[in-house]
Protein backbone atom coordinates (compact mmCIF):
# COMPACT_ATOMS: atom_id res chain seq x y z
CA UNK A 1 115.68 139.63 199.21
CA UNK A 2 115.54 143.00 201.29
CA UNK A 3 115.99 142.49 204.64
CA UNK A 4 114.42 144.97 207.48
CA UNK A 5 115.67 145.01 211.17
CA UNK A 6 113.82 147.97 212.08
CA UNK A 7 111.33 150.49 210.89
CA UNK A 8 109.95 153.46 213.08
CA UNK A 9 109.06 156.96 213.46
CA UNK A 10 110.74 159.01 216.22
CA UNK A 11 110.01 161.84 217.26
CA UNK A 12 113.22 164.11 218.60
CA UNK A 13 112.63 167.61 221.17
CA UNK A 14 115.14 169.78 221.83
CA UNK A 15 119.17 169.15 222.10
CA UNK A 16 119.77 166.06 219.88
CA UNK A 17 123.30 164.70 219.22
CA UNK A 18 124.05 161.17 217.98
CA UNK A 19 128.11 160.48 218.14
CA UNK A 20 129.67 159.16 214.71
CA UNK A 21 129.83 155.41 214.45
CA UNK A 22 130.39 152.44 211.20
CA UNK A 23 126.76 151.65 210.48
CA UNK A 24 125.85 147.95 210.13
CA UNK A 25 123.04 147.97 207.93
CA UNK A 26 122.31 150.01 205.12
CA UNK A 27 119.84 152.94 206.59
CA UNK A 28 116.50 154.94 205.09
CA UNK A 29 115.86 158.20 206.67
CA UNK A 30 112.99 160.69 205.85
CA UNK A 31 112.36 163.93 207.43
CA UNK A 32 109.06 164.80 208.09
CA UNK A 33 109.09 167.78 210.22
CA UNK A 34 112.09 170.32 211.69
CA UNK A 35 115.56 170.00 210.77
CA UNK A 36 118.45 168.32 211.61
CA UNK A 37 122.13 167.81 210.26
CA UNK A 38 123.92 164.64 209.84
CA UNK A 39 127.76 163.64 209.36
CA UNK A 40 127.83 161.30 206.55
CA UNK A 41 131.65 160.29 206.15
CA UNK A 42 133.26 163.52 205.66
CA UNK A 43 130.28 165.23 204.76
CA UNK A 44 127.06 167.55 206.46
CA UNK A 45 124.22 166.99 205.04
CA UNK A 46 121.57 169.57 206.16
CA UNK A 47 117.97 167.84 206.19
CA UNK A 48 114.37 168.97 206.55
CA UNK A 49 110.79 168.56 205.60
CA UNK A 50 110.65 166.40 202.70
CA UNK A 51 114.38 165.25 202.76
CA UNK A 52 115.15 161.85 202.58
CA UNK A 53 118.61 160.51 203.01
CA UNK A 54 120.36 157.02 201.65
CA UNK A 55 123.25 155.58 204.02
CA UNK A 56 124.80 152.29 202.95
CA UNK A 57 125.99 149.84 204.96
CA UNK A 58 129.82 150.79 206.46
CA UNK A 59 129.12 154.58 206.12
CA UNK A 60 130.50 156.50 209.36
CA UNK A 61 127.45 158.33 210.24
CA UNK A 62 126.26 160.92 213.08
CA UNK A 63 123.85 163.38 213.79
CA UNK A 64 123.38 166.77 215.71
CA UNK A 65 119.69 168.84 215.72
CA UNK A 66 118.64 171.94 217.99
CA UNK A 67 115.05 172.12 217.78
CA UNK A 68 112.37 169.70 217.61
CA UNK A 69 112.26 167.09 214.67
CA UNK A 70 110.41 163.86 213.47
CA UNK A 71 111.55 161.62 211.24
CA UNK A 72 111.06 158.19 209.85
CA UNK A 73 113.59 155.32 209.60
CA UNK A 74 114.60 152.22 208.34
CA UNK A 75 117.45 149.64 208.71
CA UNK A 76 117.95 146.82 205.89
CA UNK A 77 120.20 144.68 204.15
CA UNK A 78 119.89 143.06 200.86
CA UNK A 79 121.51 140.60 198.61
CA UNK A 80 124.08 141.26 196.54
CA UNK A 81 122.02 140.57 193.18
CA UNK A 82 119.84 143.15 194.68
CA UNK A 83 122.51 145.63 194.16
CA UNK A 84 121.67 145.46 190.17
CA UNK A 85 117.90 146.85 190.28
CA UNK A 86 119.15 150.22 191.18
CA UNK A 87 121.88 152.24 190.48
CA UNK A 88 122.10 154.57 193.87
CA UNK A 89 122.56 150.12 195.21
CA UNK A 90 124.73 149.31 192.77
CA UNK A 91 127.11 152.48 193.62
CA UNK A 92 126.89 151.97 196.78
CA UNK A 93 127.39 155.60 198.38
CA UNK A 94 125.37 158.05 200.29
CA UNK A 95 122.19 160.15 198.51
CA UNK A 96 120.55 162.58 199.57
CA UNK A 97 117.56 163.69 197.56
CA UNK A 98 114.10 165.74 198.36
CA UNK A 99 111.40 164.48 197.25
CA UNK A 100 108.44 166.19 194.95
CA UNK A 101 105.83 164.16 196.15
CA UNK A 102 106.84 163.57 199.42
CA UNK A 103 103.12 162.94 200.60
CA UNK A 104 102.66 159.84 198.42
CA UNK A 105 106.54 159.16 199.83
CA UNK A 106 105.54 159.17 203.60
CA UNK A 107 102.81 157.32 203.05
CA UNK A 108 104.22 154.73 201.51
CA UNK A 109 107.20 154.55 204.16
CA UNK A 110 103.90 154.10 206.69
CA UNK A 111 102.26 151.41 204.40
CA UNK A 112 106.45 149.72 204.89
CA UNK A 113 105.91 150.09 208.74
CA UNK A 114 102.65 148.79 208.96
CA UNK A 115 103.20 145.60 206.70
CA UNK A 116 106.65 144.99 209.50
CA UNK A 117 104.20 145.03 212.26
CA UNK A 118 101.70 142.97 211.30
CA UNK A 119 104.21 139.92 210.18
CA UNK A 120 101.14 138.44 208.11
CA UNK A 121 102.40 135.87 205.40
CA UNK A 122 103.32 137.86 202.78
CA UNK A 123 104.55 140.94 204.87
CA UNK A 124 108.16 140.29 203.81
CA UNK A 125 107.83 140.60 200.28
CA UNK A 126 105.43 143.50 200.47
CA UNK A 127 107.97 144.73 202.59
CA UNK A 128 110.52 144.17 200.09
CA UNK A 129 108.46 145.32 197.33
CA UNK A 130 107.40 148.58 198.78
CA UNK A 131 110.86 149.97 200.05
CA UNK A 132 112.35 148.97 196.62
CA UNK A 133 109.62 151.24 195.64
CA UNK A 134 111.00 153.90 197.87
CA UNK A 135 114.29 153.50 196.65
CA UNK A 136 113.16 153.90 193.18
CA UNK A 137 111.87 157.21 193.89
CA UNK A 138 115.20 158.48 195.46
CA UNK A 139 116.67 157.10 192.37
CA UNK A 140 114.32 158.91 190.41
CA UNK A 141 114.63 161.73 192.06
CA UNK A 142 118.56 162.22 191.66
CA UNK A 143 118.42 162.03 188.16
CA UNK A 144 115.13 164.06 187.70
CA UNK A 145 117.69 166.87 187.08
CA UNK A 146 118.08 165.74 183.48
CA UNK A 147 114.74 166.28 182.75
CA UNK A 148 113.29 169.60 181.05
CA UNK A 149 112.13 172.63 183.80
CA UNK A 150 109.75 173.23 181.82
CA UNK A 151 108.02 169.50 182.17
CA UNK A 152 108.60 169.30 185.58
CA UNK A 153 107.14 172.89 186.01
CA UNK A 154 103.79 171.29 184.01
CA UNK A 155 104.01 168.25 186.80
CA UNK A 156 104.25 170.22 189.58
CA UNK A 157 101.83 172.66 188.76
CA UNK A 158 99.62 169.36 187.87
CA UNK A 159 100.20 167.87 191.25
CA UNK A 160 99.03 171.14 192.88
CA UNK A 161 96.04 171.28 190.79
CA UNK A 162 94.76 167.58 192.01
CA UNK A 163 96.07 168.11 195.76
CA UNK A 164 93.13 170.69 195.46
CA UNK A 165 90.96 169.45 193.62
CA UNK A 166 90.56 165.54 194.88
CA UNK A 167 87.47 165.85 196.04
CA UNK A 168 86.46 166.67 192.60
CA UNK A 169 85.64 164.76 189.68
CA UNK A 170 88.53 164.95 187.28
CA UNK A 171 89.59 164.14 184.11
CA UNK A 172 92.67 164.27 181.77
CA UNK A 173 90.37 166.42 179.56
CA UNK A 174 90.20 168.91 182.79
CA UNK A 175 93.62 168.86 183.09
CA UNK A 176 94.30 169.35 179.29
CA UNK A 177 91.96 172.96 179.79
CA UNK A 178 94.04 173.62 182.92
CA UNK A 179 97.81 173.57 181.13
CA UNK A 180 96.48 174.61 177.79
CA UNK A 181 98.34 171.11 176.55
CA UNK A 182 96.65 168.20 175.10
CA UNK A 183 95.47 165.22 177.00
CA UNK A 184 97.89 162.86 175.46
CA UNK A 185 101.04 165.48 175.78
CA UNK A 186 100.08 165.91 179.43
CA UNK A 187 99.38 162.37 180.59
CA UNK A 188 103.35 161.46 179.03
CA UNK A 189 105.04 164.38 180.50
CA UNK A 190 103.42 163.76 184.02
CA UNK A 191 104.43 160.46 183.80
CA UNK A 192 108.20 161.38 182.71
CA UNK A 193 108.52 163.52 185.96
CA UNK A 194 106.40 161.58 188.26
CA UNK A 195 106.48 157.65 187.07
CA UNK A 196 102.63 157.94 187.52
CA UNK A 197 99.60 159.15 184.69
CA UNK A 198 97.84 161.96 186.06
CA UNK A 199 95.06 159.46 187.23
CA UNK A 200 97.06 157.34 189.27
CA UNK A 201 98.71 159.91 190.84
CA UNK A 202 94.76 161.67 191.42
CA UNK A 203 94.11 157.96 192.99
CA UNK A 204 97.28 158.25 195.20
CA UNK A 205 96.17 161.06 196.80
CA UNK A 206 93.02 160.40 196.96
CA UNK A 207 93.87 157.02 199.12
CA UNK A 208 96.23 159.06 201.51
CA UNK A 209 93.97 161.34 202.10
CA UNK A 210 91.21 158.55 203.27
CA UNK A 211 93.47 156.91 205.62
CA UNK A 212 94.41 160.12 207.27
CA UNK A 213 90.11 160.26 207.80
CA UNK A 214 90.64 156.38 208.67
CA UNK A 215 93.20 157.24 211.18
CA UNK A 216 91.49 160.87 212.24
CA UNK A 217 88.10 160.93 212.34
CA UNK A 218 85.34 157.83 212.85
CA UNK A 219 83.59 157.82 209.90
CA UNK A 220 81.46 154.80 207.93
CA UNK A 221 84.21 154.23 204.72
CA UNK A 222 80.99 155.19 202.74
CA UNK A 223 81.52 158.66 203.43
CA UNK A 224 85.06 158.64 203.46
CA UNK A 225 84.85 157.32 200.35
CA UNK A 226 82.70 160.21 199.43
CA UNK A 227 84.73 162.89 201.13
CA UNK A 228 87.63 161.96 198.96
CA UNK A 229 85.94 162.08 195.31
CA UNK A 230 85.03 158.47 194.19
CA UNK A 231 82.11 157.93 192.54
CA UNK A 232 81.30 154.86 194.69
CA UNK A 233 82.07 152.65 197.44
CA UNK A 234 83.02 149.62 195.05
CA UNK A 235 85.21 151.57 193.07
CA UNK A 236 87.00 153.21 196.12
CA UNK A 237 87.35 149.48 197.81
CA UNK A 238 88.82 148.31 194.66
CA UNK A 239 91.41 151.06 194.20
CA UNK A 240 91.94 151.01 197.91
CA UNK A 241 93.15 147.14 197.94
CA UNK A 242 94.97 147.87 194.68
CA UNK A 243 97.26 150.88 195.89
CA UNK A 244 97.95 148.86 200.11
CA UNK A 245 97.13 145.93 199.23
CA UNK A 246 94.49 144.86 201.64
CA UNK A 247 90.88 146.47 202.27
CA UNK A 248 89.35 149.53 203.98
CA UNK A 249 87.66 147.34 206.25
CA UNK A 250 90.97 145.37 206.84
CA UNK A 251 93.12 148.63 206.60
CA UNK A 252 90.53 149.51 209.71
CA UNK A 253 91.01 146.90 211.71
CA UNK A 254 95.15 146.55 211.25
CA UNK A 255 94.53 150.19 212.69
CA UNK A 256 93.03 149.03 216.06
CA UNK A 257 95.11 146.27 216.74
């Protein structure tokens, strides 16, 4: 089992220098605004918006940024059986990676902070489940290289198209008249790049989008379910629960605490 000993977002202004030292624990760091460089062994890694950067356990590490900077962070260990389910665990060496969806990414790494926090009864394995998720995506990520350009210029130009249109009602058929592709040939290829259908992505972003209202504005979750395209408040509660694993109303209240 995963392990966390700390999960945070910091956010870093001005002059920032962190001196090179062994780390203890194997580190998750995702930059979410500015840039910054780190010293990863014998190696700088230049990072910004949408970088995300894997540091295992016993890697001499530092840091050094100018200008202003936020980024998110977690410390873990893990097992050593854990070290099969992936291969950037079972190599055991530093990745760096940027991610395509990093929206769906950072929300997630919230969803990993918020779980921590509340220490409910199954918060560790929902813990454990969700940064194994994270992982997975780095993973992905690092080897999307082998894949086609021309498929992952179809999912990114898919991605785009739902990003703008969420509030919308859409369907694979809209998307098949959008690429010129068939429904079928779409829905696989998106999934090849992305690890999601078209659909679940749609629902990914559509659930980011209403906690950002949750967390933004006061509004009943009626409306926000409105304001980010379901077709009712049912359906949004039960994709809601499905994709953080508790409810709006719960979601809500974890907020005020």
């Amino acid at each position: 089992m995963i392990k966390l000993h700390t999960c945070y977002v910091k956010e870093f202004q001005g002059q920032w220098d962190m001196g090179r030292s062994v780390t203890q624990y194997h580190i998750l760091l995702v930059i979410t605004r500015g840039k910054v460089d780190y010293w990863v062994n014998d190696d700088t890694v230049s990072l910004q918006k949408g970088d995300v950067l894997f540091i295992p356990a016993g890697t001499v590490r530092g840091g050094r940024g100018t200008g202003d900077h936020q980024r998110y962070a977690t410390h873990f260990t893990l097992e050593a059986h854990d070290r099969a389910l992936l291969p950037i665990l079972e190599d055991n060496r530093p990745c760096h990676a940027s991610i395509g969806a990093f929206e769906y990414f950072k929300q997630r790494f919230l969803l990993l902070q918020h779980h921590r926090l509340m220490r409910g009864p199954y918060s560790e394995t929902t813990c454990y489940a969700i940064l194994l998720e994270l992982l997975g995506i780095i993973n992905y990520e690092r080897d999307r290289w082998k894949l086609p350009a021309k498929k992952i210029n179809m999912a990114e130009d898919i991605k785009h198209y739902l990003l703008g249109h969420y509030r919308e009602p859409v369907t694979l058929r809209d998307l098949a008249g959008f690429t010129g592709r068939t429904p079928n040939h779409i829905s696989h290829a998106f999934k090849s790049v992305t690890g999601l259908t078209p659909i679940e992505y749609l629902h990914h972003v559509r659930i980011a989008k209403a906690k950002e209202l949750m967390f933004d504005r006061m509004m009943p979750i009626s409306e926000i379910a409105e304001e980010t395209g379901f077709c009712d408040q049912a359906y949004f509660n039960r994709v809601f629960k499905k994709l953080t694993g508790c409810s709006p109303t719960a979601f809500l209240n974890g907020r005020a605490d």
